[in-house]
PDB file of N, CA and C in Angstrom:
ATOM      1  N   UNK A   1      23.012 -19.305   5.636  1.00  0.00           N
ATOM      2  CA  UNK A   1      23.761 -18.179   6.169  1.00  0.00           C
ATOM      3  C   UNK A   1      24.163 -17.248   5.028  1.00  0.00           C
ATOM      4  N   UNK A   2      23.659 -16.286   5.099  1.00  0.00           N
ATOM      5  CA  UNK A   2      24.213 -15.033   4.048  1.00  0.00           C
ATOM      6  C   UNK A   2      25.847 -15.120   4.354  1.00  0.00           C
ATOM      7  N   UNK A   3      26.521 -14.855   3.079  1.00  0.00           N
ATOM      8  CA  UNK A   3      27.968 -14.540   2.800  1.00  0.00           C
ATOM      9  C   UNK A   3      28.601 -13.382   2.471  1.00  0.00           C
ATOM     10  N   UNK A   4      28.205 -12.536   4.169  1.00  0.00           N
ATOM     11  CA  UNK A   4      28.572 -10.911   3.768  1.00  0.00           C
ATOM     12  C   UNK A   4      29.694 -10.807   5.342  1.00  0.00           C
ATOM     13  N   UNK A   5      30.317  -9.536   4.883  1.00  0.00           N
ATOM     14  CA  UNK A   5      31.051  -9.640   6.647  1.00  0.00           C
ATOM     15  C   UNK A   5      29.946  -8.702   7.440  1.00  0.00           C
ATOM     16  N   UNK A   6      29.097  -8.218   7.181  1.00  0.00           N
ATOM     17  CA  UNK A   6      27.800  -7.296   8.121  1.00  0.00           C
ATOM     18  C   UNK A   6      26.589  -7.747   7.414  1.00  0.00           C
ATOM     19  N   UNK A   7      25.520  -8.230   8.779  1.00  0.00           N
ATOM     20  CA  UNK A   7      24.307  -8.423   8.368  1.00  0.00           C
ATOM     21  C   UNK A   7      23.404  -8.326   9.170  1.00  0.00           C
ATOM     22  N   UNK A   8      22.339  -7.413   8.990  1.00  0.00           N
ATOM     23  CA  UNK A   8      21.340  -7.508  10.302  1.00  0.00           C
ATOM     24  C   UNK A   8      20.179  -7.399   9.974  1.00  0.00           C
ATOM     25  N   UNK A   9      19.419  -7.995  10.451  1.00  0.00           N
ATOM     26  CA  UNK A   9      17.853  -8.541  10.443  1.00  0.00           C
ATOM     27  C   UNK A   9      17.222  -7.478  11.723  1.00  0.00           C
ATOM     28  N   UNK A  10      15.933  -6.911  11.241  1.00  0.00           N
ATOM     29  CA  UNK A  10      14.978  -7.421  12.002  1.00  0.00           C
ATOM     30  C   UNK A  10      13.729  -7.049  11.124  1.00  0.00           C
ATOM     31  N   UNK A  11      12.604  -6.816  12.338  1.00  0.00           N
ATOM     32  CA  UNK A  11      11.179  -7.498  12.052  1.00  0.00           C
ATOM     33  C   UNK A  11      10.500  -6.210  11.626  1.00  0.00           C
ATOM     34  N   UNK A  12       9.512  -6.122  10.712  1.00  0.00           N
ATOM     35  CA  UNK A  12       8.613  -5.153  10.580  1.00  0.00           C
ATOM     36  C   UNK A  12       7.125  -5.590  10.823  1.00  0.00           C
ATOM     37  N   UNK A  13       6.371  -4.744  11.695  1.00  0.00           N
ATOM     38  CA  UNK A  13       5.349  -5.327  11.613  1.00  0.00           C
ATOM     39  C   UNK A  13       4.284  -3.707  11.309  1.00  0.00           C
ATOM     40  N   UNK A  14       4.797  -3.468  10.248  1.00  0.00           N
ATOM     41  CA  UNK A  14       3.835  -2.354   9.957  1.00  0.00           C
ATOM     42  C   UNK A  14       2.164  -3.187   9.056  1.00  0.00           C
ATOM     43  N   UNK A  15       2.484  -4.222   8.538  1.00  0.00           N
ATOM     44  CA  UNK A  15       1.200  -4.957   8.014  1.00  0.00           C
ATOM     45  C   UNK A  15       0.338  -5.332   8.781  1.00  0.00           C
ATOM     46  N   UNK A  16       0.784  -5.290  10.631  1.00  0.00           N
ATOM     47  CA  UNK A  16       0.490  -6.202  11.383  1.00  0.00           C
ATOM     48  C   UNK A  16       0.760  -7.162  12.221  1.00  0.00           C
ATOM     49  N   UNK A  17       0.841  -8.145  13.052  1.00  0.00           N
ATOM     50  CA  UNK A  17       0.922  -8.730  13.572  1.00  0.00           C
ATOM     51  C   UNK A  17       0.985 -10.041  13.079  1.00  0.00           C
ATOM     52  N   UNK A  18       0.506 -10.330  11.941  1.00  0.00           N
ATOM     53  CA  UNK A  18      -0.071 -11.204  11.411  1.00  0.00           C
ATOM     54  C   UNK A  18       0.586 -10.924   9.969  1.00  0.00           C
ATOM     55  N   UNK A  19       0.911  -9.715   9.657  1.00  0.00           N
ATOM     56  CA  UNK A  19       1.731  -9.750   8.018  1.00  0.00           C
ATOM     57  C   UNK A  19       3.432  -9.447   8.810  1.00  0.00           C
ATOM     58  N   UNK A  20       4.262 -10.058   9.513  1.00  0.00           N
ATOM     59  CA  UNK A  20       5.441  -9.330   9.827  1.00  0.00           C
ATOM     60  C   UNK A  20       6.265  -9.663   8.474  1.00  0.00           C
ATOM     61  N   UNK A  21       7.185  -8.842   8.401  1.00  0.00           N
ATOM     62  CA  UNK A  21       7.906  -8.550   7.056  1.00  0.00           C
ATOM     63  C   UNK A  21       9.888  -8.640   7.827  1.00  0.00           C
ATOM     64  N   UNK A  22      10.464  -9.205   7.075  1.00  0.00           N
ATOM     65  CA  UNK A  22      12.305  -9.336   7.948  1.00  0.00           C
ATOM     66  C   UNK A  22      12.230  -7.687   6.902  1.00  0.00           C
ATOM     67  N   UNK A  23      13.081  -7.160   7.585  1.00  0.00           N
ATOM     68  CA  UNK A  23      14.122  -6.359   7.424  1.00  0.00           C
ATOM     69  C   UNK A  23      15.496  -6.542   7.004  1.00  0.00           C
ATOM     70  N   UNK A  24      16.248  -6.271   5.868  1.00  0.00           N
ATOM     71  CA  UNK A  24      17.625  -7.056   6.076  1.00  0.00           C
ATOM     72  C   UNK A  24      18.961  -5.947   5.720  1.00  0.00           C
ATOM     73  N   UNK A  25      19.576  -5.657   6.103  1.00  0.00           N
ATOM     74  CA  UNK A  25      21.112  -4.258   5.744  1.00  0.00           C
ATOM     75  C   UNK A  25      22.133  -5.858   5.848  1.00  0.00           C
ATOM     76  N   UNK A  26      22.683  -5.897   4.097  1.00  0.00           N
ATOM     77  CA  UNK A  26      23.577  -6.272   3.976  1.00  0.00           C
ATOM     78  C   UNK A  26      24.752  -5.641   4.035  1.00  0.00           C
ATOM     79  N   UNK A  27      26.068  -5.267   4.021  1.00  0.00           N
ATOM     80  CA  UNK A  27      27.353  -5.061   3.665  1.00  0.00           C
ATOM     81  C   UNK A  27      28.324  -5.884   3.557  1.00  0.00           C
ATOM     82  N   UNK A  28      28.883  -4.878   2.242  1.00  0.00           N
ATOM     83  CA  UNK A  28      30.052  -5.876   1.664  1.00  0.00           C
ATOM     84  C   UNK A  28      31.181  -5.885   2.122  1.00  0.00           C
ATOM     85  N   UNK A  29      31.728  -4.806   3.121  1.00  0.00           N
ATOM     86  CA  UNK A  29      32.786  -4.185   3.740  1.00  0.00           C
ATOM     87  C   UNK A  29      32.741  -4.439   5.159  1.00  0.00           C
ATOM     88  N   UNK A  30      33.759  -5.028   5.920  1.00  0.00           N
ATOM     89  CA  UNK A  30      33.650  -5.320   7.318  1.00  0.00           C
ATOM     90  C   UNK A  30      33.460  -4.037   7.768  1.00  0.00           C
ATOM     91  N   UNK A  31      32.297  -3.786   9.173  1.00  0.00           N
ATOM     92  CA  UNK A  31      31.788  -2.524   9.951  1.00  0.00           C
ATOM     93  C   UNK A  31      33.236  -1.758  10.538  1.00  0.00           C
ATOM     94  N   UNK A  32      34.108  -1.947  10.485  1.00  0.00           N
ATOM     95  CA  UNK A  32      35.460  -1.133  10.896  1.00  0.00           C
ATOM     96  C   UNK A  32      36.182  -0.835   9.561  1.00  0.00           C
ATOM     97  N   UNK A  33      35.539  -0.734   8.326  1.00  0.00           N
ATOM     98  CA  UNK A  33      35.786  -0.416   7.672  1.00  0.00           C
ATOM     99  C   UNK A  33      34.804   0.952   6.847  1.00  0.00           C
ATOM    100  N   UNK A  34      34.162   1.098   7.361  1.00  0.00           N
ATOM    101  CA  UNK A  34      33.117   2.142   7.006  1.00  0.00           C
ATOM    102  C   UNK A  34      33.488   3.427   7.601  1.00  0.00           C
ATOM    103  N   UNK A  35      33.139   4.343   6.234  1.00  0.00           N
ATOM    104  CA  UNK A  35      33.639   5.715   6.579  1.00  0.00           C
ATOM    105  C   UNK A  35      32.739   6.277   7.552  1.00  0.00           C
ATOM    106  N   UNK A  36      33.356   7.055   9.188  1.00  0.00           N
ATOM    107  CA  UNK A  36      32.802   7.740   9.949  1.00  0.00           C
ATOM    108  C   UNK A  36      31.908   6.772  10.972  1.00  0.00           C
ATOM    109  N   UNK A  37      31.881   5.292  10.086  1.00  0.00           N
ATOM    110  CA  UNK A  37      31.360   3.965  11.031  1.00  0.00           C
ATOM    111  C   UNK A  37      29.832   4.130  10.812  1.00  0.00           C
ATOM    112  N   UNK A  38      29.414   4.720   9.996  1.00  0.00           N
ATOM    113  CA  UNK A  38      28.310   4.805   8.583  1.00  0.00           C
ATOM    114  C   UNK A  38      27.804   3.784   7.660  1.00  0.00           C
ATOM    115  N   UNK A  39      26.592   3.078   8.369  1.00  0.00           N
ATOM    116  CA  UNK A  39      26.929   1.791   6.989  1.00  0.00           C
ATOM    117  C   UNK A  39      26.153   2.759   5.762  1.00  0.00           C
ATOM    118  N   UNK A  40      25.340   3.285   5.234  1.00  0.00           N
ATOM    119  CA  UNK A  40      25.784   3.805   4.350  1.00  0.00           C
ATOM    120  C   UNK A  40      26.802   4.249   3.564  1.00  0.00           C
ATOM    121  N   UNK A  41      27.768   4.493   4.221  1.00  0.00           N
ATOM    122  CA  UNK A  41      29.376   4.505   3.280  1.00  0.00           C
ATOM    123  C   UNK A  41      30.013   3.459   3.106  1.00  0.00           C
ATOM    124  N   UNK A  42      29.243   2.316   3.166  1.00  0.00           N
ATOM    125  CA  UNK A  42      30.323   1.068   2.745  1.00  0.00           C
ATOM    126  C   UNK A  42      28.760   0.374   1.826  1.00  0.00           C
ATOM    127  N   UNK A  43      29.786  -0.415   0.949  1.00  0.00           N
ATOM    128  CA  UNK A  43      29.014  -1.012   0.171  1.00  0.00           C
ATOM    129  C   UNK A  43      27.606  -2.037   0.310  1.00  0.00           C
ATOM    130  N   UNK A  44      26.875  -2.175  -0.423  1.00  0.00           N
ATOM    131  CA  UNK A  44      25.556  -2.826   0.615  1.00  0.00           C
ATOM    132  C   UNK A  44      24.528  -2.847   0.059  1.00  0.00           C
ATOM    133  N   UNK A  45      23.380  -3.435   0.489  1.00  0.00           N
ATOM    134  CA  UNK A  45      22.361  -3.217   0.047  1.00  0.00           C
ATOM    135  C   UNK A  45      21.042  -3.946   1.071  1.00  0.00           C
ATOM    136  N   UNK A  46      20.026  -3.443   0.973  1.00  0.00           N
ATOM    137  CA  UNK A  46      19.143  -3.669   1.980  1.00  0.00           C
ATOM    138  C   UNK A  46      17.440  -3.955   1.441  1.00  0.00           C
ATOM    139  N   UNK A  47      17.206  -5.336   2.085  1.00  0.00           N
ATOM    140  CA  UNK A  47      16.475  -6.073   1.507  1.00  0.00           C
ATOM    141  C   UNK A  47      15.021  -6.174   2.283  1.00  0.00           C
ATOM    142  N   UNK A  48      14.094  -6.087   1.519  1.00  0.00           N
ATOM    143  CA  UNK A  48      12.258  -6.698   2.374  1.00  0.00           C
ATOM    144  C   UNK A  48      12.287  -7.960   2.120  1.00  0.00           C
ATOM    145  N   UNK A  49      11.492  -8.711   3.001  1.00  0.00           N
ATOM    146  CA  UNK A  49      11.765 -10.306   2.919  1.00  0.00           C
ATOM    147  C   UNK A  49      10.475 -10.256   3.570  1.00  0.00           C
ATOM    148  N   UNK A  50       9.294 -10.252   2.752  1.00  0.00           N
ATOM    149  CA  UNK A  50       8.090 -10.177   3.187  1.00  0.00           C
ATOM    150  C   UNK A  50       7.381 -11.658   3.482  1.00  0.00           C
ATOM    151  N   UNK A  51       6.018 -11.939   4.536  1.00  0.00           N
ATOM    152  CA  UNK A  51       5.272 -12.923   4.462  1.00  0.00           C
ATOM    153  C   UNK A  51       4.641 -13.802   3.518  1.00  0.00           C
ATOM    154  N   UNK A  52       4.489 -12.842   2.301  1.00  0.00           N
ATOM    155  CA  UNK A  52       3.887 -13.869   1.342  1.00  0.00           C
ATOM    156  C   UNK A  52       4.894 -14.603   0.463  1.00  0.00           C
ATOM    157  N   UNK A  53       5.918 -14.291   0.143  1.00  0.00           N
ATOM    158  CA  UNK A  53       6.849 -15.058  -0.331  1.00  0.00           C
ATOM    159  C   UNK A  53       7.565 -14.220  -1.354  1.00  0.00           C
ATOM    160  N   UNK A  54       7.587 -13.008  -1.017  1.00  0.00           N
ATOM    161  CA  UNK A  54       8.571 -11.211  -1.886  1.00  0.00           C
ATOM    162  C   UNK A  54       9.334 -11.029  -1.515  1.00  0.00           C
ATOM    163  N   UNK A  55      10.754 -11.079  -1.870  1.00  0.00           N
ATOM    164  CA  UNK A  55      11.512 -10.724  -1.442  1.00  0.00           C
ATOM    165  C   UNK A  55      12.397  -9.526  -2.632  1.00  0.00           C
ATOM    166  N   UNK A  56      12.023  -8.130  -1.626  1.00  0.00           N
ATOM    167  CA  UNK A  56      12.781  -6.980  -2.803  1.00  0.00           C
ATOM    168  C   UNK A  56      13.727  -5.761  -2.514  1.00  0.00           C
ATOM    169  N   UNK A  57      14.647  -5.968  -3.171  1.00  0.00           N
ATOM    170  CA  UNK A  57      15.980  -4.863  -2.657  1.00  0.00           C
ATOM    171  C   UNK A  57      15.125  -3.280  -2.507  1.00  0.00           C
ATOM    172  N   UNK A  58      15.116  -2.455  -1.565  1.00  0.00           N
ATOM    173  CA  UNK A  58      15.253  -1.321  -1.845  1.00  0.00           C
ATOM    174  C   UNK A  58      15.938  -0.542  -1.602  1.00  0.00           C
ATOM    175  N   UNK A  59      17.513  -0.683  -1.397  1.00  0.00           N
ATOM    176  CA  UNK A  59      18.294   0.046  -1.345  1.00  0.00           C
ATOM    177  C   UNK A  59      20.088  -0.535  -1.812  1.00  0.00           C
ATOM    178  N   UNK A  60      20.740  -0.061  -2.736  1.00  0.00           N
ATOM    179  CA  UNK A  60      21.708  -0.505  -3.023  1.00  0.00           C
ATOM    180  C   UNK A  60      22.989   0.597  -3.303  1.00  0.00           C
ATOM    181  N   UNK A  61      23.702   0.227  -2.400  1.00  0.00           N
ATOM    182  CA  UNK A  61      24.822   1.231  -2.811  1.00  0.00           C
ATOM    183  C   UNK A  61      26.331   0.414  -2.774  1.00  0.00           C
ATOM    184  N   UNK A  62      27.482   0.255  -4.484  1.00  0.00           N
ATOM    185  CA  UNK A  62      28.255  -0.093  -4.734  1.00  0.00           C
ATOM    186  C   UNK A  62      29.146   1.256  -4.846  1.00  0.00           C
ATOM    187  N   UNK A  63      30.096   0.901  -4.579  1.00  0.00           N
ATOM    188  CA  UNK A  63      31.041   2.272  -4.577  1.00  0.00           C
ATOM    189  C   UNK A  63      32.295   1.712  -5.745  1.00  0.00           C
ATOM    190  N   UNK A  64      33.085   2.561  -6.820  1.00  0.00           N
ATOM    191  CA  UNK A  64      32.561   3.823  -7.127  1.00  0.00           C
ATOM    192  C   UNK A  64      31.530   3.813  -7.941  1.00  0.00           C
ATOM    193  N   UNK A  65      30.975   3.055  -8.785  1.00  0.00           N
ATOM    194  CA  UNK A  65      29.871   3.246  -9.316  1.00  0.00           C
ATOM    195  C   UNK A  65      28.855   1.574  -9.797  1.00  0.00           C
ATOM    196  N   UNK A  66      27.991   1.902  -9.520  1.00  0.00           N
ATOM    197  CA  UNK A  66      27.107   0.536  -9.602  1.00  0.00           C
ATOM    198  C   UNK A  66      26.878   0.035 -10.894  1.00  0.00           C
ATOM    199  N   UNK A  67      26.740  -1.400 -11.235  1.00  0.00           N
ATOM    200  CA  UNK A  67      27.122  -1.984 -12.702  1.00  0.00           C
ATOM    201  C   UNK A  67      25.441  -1.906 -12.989  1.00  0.00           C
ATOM    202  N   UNK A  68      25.060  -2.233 -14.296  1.00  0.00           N
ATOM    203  CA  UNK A  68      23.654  -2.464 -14.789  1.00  0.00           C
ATOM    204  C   UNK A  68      23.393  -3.506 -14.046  1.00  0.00           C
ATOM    205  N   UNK A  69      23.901  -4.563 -13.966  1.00  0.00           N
ATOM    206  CA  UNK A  69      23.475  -6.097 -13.438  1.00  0.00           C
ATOM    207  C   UNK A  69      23.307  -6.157 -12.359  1.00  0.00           C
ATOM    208  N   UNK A  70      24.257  -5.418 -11.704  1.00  0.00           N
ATOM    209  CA  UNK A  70      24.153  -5.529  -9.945  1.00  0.00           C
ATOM    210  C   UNK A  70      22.606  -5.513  -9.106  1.00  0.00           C
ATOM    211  N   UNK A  71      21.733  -4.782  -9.764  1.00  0.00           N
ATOM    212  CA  UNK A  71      20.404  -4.173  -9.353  1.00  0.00           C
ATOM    213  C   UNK A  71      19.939  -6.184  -9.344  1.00  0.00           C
ATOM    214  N   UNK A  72      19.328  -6.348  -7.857  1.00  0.00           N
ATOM    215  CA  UNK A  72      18.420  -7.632  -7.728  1.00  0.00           C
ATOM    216  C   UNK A  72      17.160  -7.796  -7.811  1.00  0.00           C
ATOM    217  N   UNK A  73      16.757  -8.085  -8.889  1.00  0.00           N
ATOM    218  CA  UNK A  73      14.945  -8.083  -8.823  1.00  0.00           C
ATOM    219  C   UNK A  73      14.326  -8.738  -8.000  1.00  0.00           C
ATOM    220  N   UNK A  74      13.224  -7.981  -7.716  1.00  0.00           N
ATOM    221  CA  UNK A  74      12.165  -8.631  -7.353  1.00  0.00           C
ATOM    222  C   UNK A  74      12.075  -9.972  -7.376  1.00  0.00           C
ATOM    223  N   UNK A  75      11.802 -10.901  -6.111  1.00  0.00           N
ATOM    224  CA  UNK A  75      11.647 -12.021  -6.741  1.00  0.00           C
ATOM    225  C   UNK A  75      10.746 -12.754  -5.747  1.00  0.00           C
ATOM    226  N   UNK A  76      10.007 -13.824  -6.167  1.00  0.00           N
ATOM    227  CA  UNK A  76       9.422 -14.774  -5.448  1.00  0.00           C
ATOM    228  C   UNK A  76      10.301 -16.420  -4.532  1.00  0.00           C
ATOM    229  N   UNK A  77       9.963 -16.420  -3.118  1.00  0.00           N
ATOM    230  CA  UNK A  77      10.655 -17.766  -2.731  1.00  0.00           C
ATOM    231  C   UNK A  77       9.677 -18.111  -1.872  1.00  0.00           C
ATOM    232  N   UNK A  78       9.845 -19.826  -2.029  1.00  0.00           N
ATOM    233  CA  UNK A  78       9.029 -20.396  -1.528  1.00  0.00           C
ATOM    234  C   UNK A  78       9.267 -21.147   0.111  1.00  0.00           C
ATOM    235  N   UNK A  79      10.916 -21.109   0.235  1.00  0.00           N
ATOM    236  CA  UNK A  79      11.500 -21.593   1.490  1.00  0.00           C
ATOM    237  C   UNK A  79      12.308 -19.637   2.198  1.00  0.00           C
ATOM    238  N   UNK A  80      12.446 -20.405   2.967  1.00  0.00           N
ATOM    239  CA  UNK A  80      13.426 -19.047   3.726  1.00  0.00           C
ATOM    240  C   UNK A  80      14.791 -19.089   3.260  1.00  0.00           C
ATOM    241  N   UNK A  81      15.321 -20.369   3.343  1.00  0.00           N
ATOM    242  CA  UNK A  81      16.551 -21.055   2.630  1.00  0.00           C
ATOM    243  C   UNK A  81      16.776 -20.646   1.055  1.00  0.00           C
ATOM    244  N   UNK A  82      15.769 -20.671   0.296  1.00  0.00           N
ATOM    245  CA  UNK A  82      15.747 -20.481  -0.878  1.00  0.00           C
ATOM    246  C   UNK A  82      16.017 -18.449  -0.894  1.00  0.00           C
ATOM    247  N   UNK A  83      15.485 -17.681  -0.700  1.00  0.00           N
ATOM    248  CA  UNK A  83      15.947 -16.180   0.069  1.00  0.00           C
ATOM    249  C   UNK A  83      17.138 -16.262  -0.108  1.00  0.00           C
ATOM    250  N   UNK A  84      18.111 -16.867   1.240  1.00  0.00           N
ATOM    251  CA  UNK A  84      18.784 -16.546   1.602  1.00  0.00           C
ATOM    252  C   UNK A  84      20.242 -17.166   0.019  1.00  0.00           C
ATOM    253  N   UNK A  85      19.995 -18.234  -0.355  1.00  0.00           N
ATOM    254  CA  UNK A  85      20.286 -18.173  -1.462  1.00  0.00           C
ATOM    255  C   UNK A  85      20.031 -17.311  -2.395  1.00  0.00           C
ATOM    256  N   UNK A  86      19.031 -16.608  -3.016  1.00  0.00           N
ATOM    257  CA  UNK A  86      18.863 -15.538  -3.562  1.00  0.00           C
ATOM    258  C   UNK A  86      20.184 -14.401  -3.523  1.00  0.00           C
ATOM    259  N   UNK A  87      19.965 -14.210  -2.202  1.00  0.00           N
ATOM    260  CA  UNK A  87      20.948 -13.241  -1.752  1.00  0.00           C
ATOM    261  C   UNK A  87      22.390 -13.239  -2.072  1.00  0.00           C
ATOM    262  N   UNK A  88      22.371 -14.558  -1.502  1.00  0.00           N
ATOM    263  CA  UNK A  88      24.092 -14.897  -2.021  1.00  0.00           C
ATOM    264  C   UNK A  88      24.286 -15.153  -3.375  1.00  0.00           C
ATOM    265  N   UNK A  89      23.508 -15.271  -4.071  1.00  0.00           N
ATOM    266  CA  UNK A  89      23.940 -15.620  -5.672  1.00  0.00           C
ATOM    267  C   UNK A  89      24.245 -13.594  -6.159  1.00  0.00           C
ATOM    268  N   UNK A  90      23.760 -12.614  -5.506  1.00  0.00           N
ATOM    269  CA  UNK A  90      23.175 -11.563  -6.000  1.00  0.00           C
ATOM    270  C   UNK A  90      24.878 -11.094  -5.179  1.00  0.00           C
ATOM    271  N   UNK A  91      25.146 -11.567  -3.949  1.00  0.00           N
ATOM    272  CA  UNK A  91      26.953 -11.204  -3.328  1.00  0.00           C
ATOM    273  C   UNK A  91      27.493 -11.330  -4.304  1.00  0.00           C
ATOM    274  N   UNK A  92      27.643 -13.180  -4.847  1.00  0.00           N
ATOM    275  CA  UNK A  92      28.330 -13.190  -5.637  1.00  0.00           C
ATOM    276  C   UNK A  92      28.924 -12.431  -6.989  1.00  0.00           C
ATOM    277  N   UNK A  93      27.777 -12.208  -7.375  1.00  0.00           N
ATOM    278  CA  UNK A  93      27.938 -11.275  -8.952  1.00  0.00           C
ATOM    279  C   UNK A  93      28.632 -10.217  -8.632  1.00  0.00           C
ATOM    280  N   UNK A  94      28.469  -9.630  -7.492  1.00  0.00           N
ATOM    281  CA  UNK A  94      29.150  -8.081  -7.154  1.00  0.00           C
ATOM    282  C   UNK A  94      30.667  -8.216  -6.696  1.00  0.00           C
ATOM    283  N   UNK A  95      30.665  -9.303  -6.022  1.00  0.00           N
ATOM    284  CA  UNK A  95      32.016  -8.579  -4.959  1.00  0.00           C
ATOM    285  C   UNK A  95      32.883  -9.125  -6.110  1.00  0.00           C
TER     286      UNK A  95
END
């Protein structure tokens, strides 16, 4: 279980049927806390969690300003479990 108060999944299947890819919008800020009710205005970041075993941030926004470290690389996993750890080690450092 990811350790965020907002999290939502879903599916991409622009590879295909056969390549589907998760989708993931983390936030760090409970959704009644977001300006205008915008998850873009609350802290966050949003993840590809592809079929072959890639999992890569492309979108991150820390408010007021984002640290060098915060940025999550690219990385390879071999379980789904192992991901979702990923993730939370990458919460941790930030909040």
């Amino acid at each position: 279980e990811i350790k965020a108060p907002y999290v939502e999944a879903s599916v991409s299947s622009l590879g295909g049927k056969t390549q589907p890819s998760v989708m993931l919008r983390v936030a760090l800020d409970p959704r009644n806390t977001w300006a205008n009710g915008i998850y873009h205005n609350a802290r966050g970041s949003m993840w590809d969690i592809d079929y072959t075993g890639t999992i890569e941030q492309h979108y991150l926004t820390l408010h007021p300003e984002p640290r060098p470290w915060t940025k999550f690389r690219k990385a390879k996993y071999k379980t789904h479990d192992e991901a979702i750890k990923k993730i939370n080690t990458w919460i941790d450092k930030v909040v």
